[in-house]
Structure formats: structure tokens, C-alpha cells
C-alpha atoms as a PDB file:
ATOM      1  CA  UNK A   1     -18.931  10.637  16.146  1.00  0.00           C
ATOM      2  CA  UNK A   2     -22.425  10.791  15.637  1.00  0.00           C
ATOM      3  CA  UNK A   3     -25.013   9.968  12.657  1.00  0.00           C
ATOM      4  CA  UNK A   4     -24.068  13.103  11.155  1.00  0.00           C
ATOM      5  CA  UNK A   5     -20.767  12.568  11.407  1.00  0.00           C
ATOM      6  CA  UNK A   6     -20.963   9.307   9.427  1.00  0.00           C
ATOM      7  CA  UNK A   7     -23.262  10.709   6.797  1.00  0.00           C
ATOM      8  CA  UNK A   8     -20.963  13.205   6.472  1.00  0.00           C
ATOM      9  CA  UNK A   9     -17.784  10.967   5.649  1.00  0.00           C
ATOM     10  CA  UNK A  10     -20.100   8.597   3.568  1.00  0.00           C
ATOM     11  CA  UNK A  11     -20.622  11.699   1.244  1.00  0.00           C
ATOM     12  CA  UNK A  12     -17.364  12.863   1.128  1.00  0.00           C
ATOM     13  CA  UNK A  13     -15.631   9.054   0.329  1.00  0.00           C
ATOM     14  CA  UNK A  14     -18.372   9.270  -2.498  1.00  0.00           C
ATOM     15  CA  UNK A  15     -17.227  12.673  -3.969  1.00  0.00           C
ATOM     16  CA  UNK A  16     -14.747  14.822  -1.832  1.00  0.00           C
ATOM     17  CA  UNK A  17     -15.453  17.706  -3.940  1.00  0.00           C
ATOM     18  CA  UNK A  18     -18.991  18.087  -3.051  1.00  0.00           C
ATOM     19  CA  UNK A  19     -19.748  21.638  -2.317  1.00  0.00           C
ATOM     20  CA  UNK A  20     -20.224  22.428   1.488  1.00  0.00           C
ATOM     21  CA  UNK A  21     -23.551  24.139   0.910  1.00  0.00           C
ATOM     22  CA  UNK A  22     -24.685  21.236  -0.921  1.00  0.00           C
ATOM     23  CA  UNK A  23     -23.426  18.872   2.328  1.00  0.00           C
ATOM     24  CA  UNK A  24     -25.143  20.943   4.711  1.00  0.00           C
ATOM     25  CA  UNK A  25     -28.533  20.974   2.481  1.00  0.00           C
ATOM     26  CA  UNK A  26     -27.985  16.565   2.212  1.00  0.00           C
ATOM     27  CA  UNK A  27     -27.212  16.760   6.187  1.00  0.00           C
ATOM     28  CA  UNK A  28     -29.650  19.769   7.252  1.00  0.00           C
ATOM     29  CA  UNK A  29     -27.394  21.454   8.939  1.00  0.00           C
ATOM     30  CA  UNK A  30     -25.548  25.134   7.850  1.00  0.00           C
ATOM     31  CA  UNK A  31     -22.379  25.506   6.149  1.00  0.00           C
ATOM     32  CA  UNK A  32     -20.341  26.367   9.032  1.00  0.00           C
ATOM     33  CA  UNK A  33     -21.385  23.494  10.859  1.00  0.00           C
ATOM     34  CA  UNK A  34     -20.213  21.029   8.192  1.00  0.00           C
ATOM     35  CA  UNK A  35     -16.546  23.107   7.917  1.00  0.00           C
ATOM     36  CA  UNK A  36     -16.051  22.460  11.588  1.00  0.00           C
ATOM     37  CA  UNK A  37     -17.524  18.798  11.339  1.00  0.00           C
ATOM     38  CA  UNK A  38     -14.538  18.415   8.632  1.00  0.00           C
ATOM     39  CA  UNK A  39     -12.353  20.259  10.076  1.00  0.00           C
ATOM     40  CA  UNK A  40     -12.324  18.293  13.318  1.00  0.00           C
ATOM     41  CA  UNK A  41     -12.309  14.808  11.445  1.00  0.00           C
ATOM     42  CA  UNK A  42      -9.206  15.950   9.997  1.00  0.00           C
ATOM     43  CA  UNK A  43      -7.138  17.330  12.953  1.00  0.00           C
ATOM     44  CA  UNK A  44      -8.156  13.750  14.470  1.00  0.00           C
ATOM     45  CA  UNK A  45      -6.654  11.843  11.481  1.00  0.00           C
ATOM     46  CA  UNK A  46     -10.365   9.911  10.585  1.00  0.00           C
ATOM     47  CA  UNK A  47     -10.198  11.882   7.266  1.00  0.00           C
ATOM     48  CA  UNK A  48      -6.227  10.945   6.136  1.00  0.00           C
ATOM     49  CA  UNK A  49      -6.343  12.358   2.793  1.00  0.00           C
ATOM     50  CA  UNK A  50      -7.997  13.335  -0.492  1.00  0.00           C
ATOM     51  CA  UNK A  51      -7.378  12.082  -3.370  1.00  0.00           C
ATOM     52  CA  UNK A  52      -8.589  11.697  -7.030  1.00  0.00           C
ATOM     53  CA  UNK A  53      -8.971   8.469  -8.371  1.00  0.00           C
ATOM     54  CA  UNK A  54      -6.954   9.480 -12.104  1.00  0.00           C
ATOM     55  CA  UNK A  55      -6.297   6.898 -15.509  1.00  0.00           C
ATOM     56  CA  UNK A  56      -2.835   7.528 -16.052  1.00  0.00           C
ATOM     57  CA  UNK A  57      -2.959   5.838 -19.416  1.00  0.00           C
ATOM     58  CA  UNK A  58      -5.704   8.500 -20.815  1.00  0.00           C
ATOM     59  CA  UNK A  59      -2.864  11.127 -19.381  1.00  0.00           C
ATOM     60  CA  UNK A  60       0.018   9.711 -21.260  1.00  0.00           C
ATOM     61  CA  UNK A  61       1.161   8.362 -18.308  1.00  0.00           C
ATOM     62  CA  UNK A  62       0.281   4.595 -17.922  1.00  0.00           C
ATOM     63  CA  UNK A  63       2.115   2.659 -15.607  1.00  0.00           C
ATOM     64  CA  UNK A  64       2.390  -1.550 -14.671  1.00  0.00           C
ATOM     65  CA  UNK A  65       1.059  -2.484 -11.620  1.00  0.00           C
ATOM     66  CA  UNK A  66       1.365  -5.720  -9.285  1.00  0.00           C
ATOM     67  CA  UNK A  67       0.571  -7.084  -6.205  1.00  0.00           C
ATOM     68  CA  UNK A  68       3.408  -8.528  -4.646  1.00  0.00           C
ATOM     69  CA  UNK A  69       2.786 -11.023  -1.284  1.00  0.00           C
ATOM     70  CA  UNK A  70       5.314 -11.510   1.101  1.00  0.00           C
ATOM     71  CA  UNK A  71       6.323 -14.017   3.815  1.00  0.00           C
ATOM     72  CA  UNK A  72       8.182 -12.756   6.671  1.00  0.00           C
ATOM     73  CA  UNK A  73       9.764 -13.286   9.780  1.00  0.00           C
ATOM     74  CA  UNK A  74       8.490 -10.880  12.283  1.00  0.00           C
ATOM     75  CA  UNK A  75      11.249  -8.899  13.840  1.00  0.00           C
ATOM     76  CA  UNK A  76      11.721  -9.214  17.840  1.00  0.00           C
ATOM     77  CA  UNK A  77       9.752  -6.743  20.052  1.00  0.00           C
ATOM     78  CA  UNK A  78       8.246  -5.201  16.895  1.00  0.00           C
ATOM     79  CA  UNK A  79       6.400  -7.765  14.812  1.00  0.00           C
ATOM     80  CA  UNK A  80       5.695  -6.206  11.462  1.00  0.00           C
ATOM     81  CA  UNK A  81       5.663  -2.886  12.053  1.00  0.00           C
ATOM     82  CA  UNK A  82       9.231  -2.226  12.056  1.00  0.00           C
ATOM     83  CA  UNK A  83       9.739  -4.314   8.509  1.00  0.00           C
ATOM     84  CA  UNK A  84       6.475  -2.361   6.771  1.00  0.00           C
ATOM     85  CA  UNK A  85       8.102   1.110   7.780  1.00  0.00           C
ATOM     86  CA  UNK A  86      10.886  -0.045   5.774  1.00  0.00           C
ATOM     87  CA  UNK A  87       9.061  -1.125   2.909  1.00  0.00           C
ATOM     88  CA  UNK A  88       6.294   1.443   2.687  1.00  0.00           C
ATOM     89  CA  UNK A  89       8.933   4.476   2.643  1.00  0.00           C
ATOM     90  CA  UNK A  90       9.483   2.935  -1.366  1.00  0.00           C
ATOM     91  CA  UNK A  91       7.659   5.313  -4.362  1.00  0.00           C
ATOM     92  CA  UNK A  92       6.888   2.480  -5.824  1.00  0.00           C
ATOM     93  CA  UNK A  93       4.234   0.953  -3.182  1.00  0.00           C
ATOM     94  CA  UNK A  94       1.171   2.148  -3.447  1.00  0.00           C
ATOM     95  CA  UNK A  95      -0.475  -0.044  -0.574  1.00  0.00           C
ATOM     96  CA  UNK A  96       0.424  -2.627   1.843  1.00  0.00           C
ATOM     97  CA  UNK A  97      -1.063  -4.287   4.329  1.00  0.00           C
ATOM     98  CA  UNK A  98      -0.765  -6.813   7.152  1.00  0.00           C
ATOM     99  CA  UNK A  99      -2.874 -10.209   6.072  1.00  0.00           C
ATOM    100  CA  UNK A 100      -3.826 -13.456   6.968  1.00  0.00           C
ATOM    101  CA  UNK A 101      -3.503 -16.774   5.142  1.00  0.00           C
ATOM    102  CA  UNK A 102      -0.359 -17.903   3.385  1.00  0.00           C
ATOM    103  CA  UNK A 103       1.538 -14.596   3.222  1.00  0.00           C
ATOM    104  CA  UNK A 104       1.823 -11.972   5.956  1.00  0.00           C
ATOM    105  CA  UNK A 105       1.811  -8.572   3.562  1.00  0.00           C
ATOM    106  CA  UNK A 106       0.034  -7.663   0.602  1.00  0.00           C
ATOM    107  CA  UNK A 107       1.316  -4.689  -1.434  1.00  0.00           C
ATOM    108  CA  UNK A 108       0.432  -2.765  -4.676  1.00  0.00           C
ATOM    109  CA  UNK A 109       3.201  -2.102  -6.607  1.00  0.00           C
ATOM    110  CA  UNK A 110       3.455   0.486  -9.706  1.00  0.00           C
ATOM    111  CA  UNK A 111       6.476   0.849 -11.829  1.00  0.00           C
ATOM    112  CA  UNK A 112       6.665   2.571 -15.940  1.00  0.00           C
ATOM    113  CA  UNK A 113       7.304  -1.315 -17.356  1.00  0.00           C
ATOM    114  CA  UNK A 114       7.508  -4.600 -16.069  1.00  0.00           C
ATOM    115  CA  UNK A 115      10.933  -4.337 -16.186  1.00  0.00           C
ATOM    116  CA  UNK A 116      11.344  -1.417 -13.749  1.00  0.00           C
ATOM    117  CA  UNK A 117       8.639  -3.852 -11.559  1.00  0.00           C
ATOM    118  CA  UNK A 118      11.068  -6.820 -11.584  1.00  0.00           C
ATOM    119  CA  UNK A 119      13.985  -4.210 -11.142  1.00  0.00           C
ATOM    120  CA  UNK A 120      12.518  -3.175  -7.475  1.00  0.00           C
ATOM    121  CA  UNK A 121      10.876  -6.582  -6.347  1.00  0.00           C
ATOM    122  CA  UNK A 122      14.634  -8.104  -6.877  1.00  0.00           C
ATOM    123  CA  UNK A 123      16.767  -5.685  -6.185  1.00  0.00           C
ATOM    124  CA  UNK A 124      14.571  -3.873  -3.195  1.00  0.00           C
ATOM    125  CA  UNK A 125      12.229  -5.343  -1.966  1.00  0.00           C
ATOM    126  CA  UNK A 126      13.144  -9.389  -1.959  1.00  0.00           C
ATOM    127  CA  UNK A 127      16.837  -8.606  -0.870  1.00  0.00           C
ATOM    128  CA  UNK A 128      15.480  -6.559   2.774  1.00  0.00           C
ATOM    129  CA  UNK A 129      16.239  -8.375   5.676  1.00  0.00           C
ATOM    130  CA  UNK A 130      13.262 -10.703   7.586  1.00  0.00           C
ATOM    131  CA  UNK A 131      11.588 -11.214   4.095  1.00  0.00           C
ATOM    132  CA  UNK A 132      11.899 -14.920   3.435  1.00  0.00           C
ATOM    133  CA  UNK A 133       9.516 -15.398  -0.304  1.00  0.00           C
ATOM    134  CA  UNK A 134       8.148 -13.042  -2.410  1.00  0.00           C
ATOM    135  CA  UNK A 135       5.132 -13.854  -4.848  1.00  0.00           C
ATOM    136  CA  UNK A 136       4.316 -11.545  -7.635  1.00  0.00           C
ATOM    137  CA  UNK A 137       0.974 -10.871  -9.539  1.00  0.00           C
ATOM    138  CA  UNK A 138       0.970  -8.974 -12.618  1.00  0.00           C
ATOM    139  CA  UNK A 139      -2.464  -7.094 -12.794  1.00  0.00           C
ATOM    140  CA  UNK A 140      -3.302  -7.338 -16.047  1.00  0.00           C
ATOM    141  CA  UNK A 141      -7.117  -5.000 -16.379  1.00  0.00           C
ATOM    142  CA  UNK A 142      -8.507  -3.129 -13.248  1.00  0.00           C
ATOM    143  CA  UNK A 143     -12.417  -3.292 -13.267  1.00  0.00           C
ATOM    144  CA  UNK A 144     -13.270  -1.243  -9.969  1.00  0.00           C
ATOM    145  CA  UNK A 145     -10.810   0.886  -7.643  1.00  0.00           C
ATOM    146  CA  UNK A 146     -11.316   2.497  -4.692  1.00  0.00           C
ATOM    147  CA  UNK A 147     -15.509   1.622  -4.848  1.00  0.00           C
ATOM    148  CA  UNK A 148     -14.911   3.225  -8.886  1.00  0.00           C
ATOM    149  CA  UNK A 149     -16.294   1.138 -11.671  1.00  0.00           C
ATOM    150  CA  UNK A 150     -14.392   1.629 -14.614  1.00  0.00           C
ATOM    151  CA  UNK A 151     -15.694   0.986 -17.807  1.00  0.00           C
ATOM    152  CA  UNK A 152     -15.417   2.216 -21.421  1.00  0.00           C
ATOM    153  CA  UNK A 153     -18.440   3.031 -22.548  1.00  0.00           C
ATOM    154  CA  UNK A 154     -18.053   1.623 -26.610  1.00  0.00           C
ATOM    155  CA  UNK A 155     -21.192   2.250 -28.252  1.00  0.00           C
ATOM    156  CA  UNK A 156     -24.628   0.323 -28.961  1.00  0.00           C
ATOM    157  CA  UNK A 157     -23.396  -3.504 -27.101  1.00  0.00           C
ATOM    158  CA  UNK A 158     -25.014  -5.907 -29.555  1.00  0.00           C
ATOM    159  CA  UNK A 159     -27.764  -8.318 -28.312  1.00  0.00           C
ATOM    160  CA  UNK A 160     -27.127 -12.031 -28.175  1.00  0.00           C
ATOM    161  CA  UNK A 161     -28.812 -13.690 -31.576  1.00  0.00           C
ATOM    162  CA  UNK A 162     -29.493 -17.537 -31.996  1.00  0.00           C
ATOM    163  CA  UNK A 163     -31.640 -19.728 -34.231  1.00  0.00           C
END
């Protein structure tokens, strides 16, 4: 990995869609040397994935979401690893992750209604062996995802007025 090479995946987290002739003018190098820059990244896993960041609501599609914590006990000779296999394999989580502090996993979960939320914390999720508490947190607005502001722009924002 060299400067290049970080440029290179700066851009692309910024806008994956970028043109390769525009990449190779923002990194002065030629077109082919940018496909094979790429193309190695991905055969060594440091790019995973592309993705589009999507508001399921403007599609007619809107879905709740949560973040559920979890306390565990780690499993002998595998720690965690063993117990987020079986909980990442699920449709419904979107992320999870090892953490410190209070709980030892964090997870995004995404279900139609907070019924079909409840529905998979109870009957999936909090019933799997090693997990000793769950703690659920509706998310109620998301701001920023995945370094993506989102706001509505809503016309002319009035200026504060006093006397």
C-alpha cells in the first residue's frame, strides 16, 4: 500500500462511482493503472464491497431500525467469534460488532415495524445460547450514515427575531 493506494480508497469511500479516467486524472496516473490498483485491493479483501447508501422511505420501502447491545458469555476456545457467526447469518442485522464497556456486541437491527423488531430480538436473538441480557434502542431519526449527512432541504430557514 502506498500513498496512491490510500488516495485511491479515500476517493472511492467518497463516491465509488467515480469514473476511472477521472481517478487517474485526481491520482496522475493512467486508467489502466488505477483498474489494476482496484483490482488488486479487491482480490486482497481491503475493498469488501460497494454499496449505495439508499432512503428506503422515499422508495416506499421504509423500515424500523434498532441497535440492540448484548452481554455474553464467551464460548470456550472461541470467544466471540463462534456466537457472532451465529448471529450475523440473521437478514435482519445489518451490523455488529465486538465492543467494550458494559455490553460485549453492538448490532443494527432493521425489521418492516417494531413489531417484526420485537418479534426477532425475543424470539431469535435473546433466546441463542451464551447471550445472557439484551438491551434495545429504538432509533428514532438518522442524521449522518456511513460519513452521509442527511438532511431535507425545506426551503428559506427563517432567521431568529427578538425585541
Amino acid at each position: 500500500m502506498d500513498e496512491k493506494d490510500r488516495m485511491l480508497l479515500k476517493l472511492l469511500e467518497e463516491d465509488c462511482r467515480t469514473a476511472g479516467s477521472v481517478l487517474a486524472d485526481m491520482l496522475d496516473l493512467d486508467e489502466e493503472g488505477v483498474r489494476k490498483r482496484v483490482q488488486r485491493m479487491e482480490e486482497e479483501g481491503i475493498i469488501r464491497s460497494y454499496s449505495a447508501n439508499i432512503d428506503w422511505e422515499k422508495a416506499g420501502d421504509g423500515y424500523v431500525a434498532a441497535i440492540l447491545e448484548l452481554k455474553v458469555t464467551p464460548e470456550r476456545d472461541f470467544g466471540y467469534d463462534k456466537i457472532a457467526e451465529r448471529i450475523a447469518h440473521h437478514p435482519q442485522v445489518r451490523s455488529l460488532r465486538l465492543i467494550s464497556g458494559a455490553y460485549d456486541f453492538s448490532m443494527l437491527v432493521v425489521g418492516k415495524d417494531i413489531h417484526e423488531v420485537t418479534r426477532f430480538v425475543s424470539e431469535q436473538i435473546a433466546p441463542t445460547e451464551h447471550i445472557k441480557e439484551t438491551a434495545t434502542i429504538l432509533i428514532m431519526k438518522t442524521y449522518k450514515e456511513n460519513g452521509f449527512e442527511i438532511f431535507e432541504k425545506k426551503g428559506r430557514e427563517r432567521l431568529p427575531y427578538t425585541f
